[in-house]
Protein backbone atom coordinates (compact mmCIF):
# COMPACT_ATOMS: atom_id res chain seq x y z
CA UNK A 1 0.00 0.00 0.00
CA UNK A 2 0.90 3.69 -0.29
CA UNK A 3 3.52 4.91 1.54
CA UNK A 4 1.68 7.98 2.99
CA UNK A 5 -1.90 8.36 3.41
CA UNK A 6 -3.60 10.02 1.08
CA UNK A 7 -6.39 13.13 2.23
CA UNK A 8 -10.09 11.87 1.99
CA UNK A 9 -11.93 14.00 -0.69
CA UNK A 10 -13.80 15.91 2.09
CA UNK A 11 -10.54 17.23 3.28
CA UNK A 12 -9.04 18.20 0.75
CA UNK A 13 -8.44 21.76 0.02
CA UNK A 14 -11.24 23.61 -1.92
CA UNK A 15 -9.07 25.17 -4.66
CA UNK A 16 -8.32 21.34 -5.33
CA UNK A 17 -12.19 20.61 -6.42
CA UNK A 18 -11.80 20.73 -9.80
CA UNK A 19 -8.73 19.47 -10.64
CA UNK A 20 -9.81 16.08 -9.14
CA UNK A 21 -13.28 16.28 -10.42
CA UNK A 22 -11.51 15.79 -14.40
CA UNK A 23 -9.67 13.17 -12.51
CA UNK A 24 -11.72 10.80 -10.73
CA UNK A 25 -14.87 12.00 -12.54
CA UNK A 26 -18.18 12.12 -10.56
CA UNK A 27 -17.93 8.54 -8.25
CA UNK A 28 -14.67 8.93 -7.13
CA UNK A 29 -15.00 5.49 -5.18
CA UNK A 30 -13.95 4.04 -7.92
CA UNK A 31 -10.49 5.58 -8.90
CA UNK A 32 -9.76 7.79 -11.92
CA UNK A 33 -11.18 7.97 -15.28
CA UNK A 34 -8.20 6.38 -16.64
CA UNK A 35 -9.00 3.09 -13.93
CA UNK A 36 -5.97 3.95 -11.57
CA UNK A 37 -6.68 3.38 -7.84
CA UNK A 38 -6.14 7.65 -7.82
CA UNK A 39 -3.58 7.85 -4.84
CA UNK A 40 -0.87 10.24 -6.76
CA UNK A 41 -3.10 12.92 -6.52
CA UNK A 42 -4.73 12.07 -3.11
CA UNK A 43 -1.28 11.96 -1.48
CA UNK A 44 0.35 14.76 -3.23
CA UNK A 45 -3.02 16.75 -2.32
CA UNK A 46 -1.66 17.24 1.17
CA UNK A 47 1.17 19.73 -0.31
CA UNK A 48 -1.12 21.88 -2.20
CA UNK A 49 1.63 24.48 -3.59
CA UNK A 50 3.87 21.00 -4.61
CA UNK A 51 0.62 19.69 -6.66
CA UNK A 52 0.01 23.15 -7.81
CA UNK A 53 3.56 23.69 -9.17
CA UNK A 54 3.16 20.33 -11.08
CA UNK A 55 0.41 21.47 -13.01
CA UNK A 56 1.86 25.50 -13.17
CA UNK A 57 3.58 25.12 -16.90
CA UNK A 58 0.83 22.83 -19.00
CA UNK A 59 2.86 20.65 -21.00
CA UNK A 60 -0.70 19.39 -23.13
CA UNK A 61 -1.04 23.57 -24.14
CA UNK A 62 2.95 23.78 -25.04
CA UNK A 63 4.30 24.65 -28.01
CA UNK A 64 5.84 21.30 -28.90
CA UNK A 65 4.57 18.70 -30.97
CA UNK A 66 1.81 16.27 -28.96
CA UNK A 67 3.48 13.22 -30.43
CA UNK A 68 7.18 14.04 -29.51
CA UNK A 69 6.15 15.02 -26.15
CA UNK A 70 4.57 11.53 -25.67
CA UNK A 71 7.18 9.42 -27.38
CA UNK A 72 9.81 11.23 -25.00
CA UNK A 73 7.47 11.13 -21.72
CA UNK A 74 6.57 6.69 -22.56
CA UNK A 75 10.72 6.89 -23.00
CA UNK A 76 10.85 8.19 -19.56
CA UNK A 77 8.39 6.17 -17.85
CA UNK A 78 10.17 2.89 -19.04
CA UNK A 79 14.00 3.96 -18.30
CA UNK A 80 12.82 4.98 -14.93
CA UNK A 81 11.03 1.82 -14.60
CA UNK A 82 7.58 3.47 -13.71
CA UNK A 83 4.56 1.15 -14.48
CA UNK A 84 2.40 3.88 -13.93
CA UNK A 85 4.00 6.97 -16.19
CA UNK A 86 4.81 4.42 -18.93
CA UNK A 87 1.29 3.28 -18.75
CA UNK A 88 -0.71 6.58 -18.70
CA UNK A 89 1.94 8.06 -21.17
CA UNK A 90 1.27 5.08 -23.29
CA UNK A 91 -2.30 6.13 -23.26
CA UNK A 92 -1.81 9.69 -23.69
CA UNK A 93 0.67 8.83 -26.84
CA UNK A 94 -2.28 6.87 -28.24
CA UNK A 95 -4.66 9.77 -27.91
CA UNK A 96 -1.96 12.07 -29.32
CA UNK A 97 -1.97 10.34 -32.40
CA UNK A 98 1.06 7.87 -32.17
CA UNK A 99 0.24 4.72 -34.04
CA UNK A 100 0.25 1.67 -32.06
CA UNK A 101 3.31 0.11 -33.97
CA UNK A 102 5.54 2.95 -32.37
CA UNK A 103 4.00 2.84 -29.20
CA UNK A 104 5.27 -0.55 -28.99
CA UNK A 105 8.59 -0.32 -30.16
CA UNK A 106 9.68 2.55 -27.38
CA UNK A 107 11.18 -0.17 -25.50
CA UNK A 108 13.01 -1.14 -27.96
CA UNK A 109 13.51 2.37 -30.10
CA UNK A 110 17.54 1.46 -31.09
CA UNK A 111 16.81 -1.66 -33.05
CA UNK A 112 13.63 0.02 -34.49
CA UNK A 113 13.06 1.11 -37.93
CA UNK A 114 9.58 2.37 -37.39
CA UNK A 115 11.07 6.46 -36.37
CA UNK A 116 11.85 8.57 -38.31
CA UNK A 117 14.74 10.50 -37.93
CA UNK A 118 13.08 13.74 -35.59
CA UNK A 119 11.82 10.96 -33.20
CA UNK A 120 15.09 9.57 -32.91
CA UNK A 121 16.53 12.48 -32.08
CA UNK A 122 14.08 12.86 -29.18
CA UNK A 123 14.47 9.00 -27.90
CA UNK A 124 18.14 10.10 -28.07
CA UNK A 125 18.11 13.16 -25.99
CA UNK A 126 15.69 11.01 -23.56
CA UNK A 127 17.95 8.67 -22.99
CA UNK A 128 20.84 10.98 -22.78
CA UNK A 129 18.47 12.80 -20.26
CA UNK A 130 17.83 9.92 -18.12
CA UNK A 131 20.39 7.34 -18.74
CA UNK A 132 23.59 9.89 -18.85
CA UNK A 133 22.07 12.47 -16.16
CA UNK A 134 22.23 14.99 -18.78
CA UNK A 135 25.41 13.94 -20.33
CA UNK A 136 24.40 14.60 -24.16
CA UNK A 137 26.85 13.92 -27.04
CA UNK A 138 27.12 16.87 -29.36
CA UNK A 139 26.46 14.57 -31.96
CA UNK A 140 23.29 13.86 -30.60
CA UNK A 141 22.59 17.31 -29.56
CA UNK A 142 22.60 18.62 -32.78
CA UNK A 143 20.87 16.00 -34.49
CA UNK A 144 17.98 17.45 -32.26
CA UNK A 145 18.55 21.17 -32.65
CA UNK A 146 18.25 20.23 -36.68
CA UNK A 147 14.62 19.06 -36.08
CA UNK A 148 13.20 21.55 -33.24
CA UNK A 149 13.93 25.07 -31.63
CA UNK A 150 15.29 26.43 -28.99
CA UNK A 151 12.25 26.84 -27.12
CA UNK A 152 11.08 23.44 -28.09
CA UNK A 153 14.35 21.89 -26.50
CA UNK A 154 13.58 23.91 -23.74
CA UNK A 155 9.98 22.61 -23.28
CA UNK A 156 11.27 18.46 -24.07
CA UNK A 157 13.82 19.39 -21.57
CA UNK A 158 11.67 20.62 -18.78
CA UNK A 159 8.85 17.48 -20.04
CA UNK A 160 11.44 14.75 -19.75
CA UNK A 161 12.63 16.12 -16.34
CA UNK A 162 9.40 16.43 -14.46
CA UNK A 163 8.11 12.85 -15.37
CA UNK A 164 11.85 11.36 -13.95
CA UNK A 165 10.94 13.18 -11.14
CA UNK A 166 7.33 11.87 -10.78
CA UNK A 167 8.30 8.34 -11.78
CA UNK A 168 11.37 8.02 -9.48
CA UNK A 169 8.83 9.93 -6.69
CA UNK A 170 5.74 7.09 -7.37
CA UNK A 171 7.86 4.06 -7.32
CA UNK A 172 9.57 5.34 -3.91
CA UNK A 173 6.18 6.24 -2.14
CA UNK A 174 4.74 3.42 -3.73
CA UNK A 175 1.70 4.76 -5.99
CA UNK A 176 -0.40 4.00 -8.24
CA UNK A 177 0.52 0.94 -10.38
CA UNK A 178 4.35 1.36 -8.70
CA UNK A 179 2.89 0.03 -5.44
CA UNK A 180 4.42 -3.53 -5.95
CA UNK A 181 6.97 -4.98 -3.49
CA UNK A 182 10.74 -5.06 -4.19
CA UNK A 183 11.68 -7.01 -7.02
CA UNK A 184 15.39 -7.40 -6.44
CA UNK A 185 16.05 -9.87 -3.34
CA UNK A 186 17.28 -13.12 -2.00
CA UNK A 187 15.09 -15.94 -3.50
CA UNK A 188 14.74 -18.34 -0.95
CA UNK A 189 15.92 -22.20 -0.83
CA UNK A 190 13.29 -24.49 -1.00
CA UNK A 191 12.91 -26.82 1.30
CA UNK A 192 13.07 -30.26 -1.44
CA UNK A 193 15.20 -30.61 -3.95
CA UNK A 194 13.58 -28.50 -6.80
CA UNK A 195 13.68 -25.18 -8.88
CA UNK A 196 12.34 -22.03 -6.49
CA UNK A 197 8.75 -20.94 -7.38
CA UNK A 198 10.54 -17.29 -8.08
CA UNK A 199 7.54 -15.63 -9.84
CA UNK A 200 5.54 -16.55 -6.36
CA UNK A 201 5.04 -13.80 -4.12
CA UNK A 202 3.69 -15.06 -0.91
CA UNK A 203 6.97 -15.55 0.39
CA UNK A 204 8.19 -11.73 -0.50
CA UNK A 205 5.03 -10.46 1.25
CA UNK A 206 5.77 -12.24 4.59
CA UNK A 207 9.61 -11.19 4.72
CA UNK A 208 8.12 -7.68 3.97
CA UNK A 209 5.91 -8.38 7.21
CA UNK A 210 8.17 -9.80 9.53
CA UNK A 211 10.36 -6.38 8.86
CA UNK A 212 7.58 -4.11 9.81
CA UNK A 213 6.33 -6.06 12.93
């Protein structure tokens, strides 16, 4: 489960109303619109000027192309290993207008032939974004300032950089579709002779237990 509570809708601020009406729509027992249990915003909702600032530049009204933004933000959610912004960016790609086919391939985008070469040069910069902290070759640098503009660097720049920092923020307070248990530990030795039953979880969930007890 979450990390930290979430605020229940009746104590939330007012100025928040209608933000999470478009979110959760009008039964908000039932999680958002987009079927995700909802707790980003019901967490974040306790720092009002944090989930403010999130939403203070809108990326959807920016002067940058819909589809880039989308390719770069599904880019992000995968490196940074974020079920949920890979998901809902995959979503929001698909409503921007990126075909399926390339949707797909993001994973994958080096061995791809299905860019062409201005989405390259954003899955480039992405990756030199998230992968190298920022470390971008000039090669690859100006393979991107031949397709956009300043200010549209600018914009992909800020983009990329606010969904690391809400992926790497979800998965560490656990929200959303990134509130799974950690992956990367000691599989246990079963008791007979055998191959471990890795992909079962019961015993991750007791260890998890027995450390919060």
């Amino acid at each position: 489960m979450p990390r930290i509570k979430g605020l229940s809708f009746d104590t939330m601020p007012a100025e928040l109303a209608q933000r999470l009406n478009e979110i959760f729509g009008p039964d908000r027992t039932k999680g958002t619109v987009t079927g995700t249990p909802g707790n980003w915003w019901t967490v974040w909702a306790r720092v009002p000027g944090i989930l403010g600032a999130f939403s203070a530049y809108p990326l959807r009204d920016a002067p940058l192309n819909a589809e880039l933004r989308e390719i770069a933000l599904v880019r992000t959610g995968y490196l940074r290993a974020s079920q949920f912004v890979f998901s809902q960016h995959s979503k929001s790609a698909r409503k921007a207008g990126v075909v399926e086919e390339k949707i797909k391939a993001i994973p994958y985008w080096t061995v791809s032939d299905v860019f062409d070469k201005q989405e390259r040069a954003v899955l480039a910069y992405t990756d030199g974004l998230i992968l190298e902290d920022g470390r971008i070759h000039d090669a690859v640098f100006a393979s991107l300032r031949a397709h956009l503009s300043d200010d549209e660097i600018l914009i992909l720049t800020y983009a990329v950089n606010m969904y690391s920092l809400h992926a790497t923020a979800t998965r560490a307070l656990r929200l959303e579709y990134d509130d799974v248990p950690e992956r990367v530990v000691e599989i246990p030795a079963p008791v007979s002779p055998g191959v471990q039953d890795w992909l079962r979880t019961s015993w991750a969930r007791s260890e998890a237990d027995e450390g919060t007890g």
